[in-house]
Protein backbone atom coordinates (compact mmCIF):
# COMPACT_ATOMS: atom_id res chain seq x y z
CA UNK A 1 8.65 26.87 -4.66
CA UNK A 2 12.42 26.69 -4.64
CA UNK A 3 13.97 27.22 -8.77
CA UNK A 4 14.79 24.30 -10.04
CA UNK A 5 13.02 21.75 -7.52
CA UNK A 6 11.03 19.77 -10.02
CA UNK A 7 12.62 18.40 -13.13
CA UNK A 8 12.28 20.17 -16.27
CA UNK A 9 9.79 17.10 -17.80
CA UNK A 10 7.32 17.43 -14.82
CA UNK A 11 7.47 21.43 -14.90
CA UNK A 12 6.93 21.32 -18.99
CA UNK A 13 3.46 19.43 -17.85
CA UNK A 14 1.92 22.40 -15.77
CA UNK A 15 -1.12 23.31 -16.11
CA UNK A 16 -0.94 26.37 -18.29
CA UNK A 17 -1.99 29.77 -16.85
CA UNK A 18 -4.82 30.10 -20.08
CA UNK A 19 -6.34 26.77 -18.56
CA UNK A 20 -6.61 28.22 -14.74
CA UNK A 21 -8.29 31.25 -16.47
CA UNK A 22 -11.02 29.55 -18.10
CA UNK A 23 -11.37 27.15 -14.74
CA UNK A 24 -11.53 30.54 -12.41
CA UNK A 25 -14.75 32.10 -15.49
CA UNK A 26 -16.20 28.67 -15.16
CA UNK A 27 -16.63 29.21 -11.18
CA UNK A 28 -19.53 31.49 -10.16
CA UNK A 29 -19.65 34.02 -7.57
CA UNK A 30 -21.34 32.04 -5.17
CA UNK A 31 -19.24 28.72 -5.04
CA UNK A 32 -16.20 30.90 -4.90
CA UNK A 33 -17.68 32.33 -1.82
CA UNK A 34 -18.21 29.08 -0.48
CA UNK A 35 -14.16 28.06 -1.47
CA UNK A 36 -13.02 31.11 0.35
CA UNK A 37 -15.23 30.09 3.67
CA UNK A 38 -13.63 26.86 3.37
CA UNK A 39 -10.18 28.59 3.19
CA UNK A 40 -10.45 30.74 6.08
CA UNK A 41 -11.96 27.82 7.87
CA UNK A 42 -9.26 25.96 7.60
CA UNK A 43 -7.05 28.21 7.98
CA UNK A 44 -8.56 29.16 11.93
CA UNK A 45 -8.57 25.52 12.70
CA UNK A 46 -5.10 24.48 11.30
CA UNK A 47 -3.16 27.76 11.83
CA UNK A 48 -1.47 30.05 11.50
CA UNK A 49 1.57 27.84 12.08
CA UNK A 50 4.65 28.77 13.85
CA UNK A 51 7.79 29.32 12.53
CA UNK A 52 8.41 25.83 10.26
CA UNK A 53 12.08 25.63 11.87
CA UNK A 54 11.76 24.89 15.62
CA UNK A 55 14.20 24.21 18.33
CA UNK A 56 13.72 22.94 21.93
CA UNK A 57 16.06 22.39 24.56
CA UNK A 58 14.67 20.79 27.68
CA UNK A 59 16.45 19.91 31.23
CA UNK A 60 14.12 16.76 32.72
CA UNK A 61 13.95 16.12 36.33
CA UNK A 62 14.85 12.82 35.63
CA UNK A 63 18.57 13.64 35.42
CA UNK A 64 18.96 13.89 31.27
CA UNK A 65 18.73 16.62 28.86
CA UNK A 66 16.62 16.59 25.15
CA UNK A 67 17.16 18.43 22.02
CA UNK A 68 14.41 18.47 19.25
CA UNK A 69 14.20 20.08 15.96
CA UNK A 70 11.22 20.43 13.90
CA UNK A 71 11.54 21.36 10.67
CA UNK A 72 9.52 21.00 7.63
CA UNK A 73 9.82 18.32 4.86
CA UNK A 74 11.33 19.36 1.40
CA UNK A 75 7.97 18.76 -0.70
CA UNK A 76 4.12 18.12 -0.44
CA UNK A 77 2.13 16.83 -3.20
CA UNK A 78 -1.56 16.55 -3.21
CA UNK A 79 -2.44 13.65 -6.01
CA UNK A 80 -6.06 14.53 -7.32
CA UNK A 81 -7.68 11.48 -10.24
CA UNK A 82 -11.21 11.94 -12.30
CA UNK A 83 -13.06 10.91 -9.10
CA UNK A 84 -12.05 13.59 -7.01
CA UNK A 85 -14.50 16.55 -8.03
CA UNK A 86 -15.61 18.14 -4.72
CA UNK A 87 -13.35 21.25 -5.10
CA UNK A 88 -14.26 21.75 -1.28
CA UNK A 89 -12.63 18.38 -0.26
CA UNK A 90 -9.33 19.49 -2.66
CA UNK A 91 -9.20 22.60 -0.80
CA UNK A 92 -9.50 21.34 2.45
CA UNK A 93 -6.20 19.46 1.53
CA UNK A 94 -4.50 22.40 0.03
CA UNK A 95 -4.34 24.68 2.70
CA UNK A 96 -2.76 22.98 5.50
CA UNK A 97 0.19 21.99 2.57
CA UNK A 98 0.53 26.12 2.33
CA UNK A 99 0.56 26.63 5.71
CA UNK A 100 3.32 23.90 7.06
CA UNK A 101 5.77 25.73 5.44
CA UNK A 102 6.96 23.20 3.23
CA UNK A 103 8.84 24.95 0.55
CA UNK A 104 7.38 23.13 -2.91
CA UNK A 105 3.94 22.38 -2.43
CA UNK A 106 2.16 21.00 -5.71
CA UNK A 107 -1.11 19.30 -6.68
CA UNK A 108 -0.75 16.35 -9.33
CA UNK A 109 -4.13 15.58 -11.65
CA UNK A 110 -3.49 11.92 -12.52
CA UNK A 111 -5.31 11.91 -16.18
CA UNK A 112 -5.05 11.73 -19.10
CA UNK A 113 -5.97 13.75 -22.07
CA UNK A 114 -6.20 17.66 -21.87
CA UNK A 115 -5.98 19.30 -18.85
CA UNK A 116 -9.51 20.07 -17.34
CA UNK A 117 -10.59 23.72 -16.46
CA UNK A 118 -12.78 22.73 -13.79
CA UNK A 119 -14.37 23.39 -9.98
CA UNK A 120 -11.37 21.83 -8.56
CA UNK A 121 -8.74 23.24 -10.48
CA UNK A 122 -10.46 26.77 -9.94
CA UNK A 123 -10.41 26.37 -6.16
CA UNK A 124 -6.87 25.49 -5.69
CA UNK A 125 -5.94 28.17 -7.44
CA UNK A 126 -7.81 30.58 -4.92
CA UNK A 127 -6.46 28.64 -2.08
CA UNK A 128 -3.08 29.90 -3.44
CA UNK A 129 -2.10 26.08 -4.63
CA UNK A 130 -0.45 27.12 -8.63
CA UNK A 131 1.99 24.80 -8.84
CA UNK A 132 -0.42 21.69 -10.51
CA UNK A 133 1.00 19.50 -12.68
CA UNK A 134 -1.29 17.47 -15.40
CA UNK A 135 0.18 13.97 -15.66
CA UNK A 136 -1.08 10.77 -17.27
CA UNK A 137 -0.76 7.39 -15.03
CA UNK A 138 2.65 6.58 -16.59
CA UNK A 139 4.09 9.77 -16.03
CA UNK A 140 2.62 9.93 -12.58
CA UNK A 141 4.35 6.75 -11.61
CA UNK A 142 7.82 8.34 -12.82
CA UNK A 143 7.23 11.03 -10.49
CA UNK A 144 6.62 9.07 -7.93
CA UNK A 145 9.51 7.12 -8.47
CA UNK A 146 11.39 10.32 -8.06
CA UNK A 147 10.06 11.35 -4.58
CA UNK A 148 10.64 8.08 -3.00
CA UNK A 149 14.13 8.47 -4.45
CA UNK A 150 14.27 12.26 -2.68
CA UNK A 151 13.09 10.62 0.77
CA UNK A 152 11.68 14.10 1.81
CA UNK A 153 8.01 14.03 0.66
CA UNK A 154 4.66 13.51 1.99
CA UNK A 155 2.05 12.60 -1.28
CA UNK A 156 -1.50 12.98 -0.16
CA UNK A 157 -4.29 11.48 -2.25
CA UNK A 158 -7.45 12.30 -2.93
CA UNK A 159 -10.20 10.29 -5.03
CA UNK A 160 -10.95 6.51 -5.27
CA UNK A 161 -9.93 5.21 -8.72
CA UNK A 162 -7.20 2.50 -10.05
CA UNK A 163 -4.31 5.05 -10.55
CA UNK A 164 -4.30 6.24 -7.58
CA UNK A 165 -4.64 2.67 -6.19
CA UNK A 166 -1.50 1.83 -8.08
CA UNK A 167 0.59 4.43 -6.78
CA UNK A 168 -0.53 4.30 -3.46
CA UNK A 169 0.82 0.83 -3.48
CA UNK A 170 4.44 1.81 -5.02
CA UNK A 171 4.81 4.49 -2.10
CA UNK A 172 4.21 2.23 0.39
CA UNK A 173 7.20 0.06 -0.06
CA UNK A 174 9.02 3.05 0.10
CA UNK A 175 7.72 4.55 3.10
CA UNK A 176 9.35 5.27 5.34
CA UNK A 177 10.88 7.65 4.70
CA UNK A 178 8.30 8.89 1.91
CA UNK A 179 5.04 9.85 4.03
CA UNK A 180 1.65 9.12 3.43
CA UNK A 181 -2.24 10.49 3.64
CA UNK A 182 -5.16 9.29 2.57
CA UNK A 183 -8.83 10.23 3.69
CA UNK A 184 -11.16 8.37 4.36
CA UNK A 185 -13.44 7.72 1.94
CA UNK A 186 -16.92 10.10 1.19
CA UNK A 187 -18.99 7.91 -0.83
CA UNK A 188 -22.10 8.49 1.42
CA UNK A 189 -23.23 11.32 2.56
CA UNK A 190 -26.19 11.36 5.22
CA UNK A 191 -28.47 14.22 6.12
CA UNK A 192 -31.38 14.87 8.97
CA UNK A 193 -34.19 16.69 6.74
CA UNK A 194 -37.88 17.84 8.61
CA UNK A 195 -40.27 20.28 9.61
CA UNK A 196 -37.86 23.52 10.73
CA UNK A 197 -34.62 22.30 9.03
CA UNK A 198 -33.64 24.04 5.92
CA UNK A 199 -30.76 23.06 3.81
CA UNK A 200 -28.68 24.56 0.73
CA UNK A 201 -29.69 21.42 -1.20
CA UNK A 202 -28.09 22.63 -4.61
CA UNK A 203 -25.09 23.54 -2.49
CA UNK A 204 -24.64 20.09 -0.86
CA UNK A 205 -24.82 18.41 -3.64
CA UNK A 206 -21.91 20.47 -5.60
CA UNK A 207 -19.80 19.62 -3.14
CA UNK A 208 -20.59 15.82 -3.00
CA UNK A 209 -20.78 15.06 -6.67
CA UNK A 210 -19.46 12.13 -6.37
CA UNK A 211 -21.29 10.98 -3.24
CA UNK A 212 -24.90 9.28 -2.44
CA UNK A 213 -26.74 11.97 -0.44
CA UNK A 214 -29.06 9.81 1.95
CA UNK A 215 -31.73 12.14 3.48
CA UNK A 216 -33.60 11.24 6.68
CA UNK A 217 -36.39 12.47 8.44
CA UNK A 218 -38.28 13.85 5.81
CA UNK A 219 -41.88 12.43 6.27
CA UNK A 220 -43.15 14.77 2.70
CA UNK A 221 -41.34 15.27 -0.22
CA UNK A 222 -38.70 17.70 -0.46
CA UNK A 223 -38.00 20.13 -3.61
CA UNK A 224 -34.63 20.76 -4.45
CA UNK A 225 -32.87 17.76 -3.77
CA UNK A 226 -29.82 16.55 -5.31
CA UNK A 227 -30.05 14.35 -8.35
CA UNK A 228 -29.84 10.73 -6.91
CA UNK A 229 -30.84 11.82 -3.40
CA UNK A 230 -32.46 8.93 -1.63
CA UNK A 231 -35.27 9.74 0.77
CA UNK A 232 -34.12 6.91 3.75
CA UNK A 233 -37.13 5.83 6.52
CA UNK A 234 -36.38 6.90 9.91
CA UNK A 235 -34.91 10.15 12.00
CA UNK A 236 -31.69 10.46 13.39
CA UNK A 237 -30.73 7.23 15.25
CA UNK A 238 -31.37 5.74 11.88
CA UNK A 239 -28.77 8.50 10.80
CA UNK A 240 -26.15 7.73 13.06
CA UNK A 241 -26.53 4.29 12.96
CA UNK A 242 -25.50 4.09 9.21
CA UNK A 243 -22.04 4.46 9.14
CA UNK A 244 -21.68 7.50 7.38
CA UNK A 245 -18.29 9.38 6.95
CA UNK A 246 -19.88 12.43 6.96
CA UNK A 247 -23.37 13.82 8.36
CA UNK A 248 -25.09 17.06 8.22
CA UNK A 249 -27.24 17.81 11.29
CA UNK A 250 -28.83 21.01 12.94
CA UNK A 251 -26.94 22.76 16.17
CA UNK A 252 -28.69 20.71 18.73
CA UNK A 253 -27.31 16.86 16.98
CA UNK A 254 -24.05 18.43 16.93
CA UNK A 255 -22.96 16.50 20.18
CA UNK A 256 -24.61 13.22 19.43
CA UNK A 257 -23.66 13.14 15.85
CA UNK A 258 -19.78 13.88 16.73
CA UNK A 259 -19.98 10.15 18.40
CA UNK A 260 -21.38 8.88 15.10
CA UNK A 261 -18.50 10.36 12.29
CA UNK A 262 -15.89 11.65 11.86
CA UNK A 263 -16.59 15.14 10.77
CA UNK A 264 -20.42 16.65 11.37
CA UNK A 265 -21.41 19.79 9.54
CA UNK A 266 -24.20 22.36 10.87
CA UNK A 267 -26.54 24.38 8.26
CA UNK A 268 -24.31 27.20 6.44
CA UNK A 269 -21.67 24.87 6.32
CA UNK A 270 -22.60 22.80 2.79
CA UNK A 271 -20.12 24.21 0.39
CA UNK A 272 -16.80 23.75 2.96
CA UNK A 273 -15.35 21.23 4.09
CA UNK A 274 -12.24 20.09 6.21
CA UNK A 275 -9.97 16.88 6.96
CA UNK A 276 -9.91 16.29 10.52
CA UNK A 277 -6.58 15.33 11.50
CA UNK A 278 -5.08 16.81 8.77
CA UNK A 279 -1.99 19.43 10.32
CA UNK A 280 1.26 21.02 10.40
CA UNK A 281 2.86 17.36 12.26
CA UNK A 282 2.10 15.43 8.55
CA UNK A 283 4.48 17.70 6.68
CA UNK A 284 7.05 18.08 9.62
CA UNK A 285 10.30 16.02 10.56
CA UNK A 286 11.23 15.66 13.48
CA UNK A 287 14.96 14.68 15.30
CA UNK A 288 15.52 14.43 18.88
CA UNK A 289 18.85 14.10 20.91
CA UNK A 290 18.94 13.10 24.25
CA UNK A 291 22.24 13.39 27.07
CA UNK A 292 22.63 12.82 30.72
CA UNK A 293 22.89 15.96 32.71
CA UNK A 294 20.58 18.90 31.74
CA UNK A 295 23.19 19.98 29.02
């Protein structure tokens, strides 16, 4: 993070280090195995990146010449509310803000009260995400006031309630040149149970805790389910036909389910998680000059 990027009244709201402590005791060995899968994950699929400061010179056979530069925006921030507790999902958006080379990177909790030690808070600080600020709706619009002013930002957000809502809809007036993500939304969350398919139900579950786990196929009862699981009739064309954001099939649906949504997870994938789309071009900007001749 470059000294001196954020003003002094957002940096005096950090999360304090004794907070991240009792976030990172809070997480057990197992779900911080399943945070660093998701890391390395998404660190295969999204990079490594190349260096964040690129230059091409092209001569086109079309009798002109092109200049571009890539380089990468001066700040990312990852807005996170109460709803957003799948520290999988938060991760997922983490990492590809550490590795576009965007020099301050920071995550925003938009609530208010104390801040929470928590899944979500432990798992971006193993992604390597420790610039988070804890900021109540008021404050949050302030800040955001402040990076549509700097022009150089993308602001992700993650979670479905009103302040998020809110700000979402003061960005936009700004943008361009303030950039914007949002995911879709993971409300629903469908699986394909049976005879012969075993899942990490407790797993699952943890990392949709916010989300209605639909299970089909299951024609007995299954132990180990999610609280609020709902057992749904039918097999998997009744699984791809519901609209889900999100399903969880074995190998051999992998190629008819990736019709059917937009991301499709295998068994041993239940604790990660990633955002597809989600890479390096977000956080870049990019200029381009163009000549006649091949100059």
């Amino acid at each position: 993070m470059s000294e001196g990027f954020f003003p002094q009244w957002v940096a005096d709201l950090a999360v304090p280090d004794a907070v991240f402590a009792r976030a990172y005791d809070g997480l057990d060995a197992v779900r911080r195995a399943w945070i660093k899968k998701t890391v390395a994950q998404v660190h295969a699929l999204v990079g490594p990146m190349a260096d964040p400061l690129q230059e091409r010179h092209t001569g086109h056979r079309q009798g002109f010449g092109s200049r571009s530069l890539t380089r990468p925006l001066d700040c990312a921030v990852l807005f996170l509310d109460d709803t957003c507790v799948s520290a999988p999902q938060a991760v997922a958006a983490a990492v590809p803000m550490l590795l576009s080379g965007v020099p301050n990177p920071c995550a925003v909790r938009v609530q208010g009260g104390a801040p929470q030690a928590d899944d979500v808070l432990a798992a971006l600080e193993l992604a390597g995400l420790e610039t988070v600020f804890h900021l109540d709706e008021a404050c949050a619009r302030r800040f955001m006031t402040l990076l549509v002013e700097g022009g150089s930002t993308v602001a992700l957000f993650q979670g479905q309630g009103q302040a998020l809502d809110s700000l979402r809809t003061a960005a936009g007036y700004a943008a361009p040149p303030l950039r914007l993500w949002r995911p879709f939304a993971v409300e629903r969350v469908g699986v394909l149970a049976g005879a012969g398919r075993q899942w990490d139900w407790a797993t699952l579950g943890w990392a949709h805790g916010c989300a209605a786990v639909d299970v089909y196929g299951a024609r007995t009862a299954i132990p180990g389910l999610p609280p609020g699981a709902r057992r749904r009739p039918g097999g998997l064309r009744a699984l791809l036909d519901g609209g889900y954001p999100v399903v969880y099939v074995p190998g051999e649906h992998l190629d008819a389910a990736l019709a059917a949504a937009p991301l499709v997870l295998g068994p041993g994938q239940e604790g990660c998680w990633v955002w597809p789309g989600l890479d390096a071009r977000l956080f870049q900007r990019q200029s381009l000059a163009m000549t006649d001749g091949q100059r």
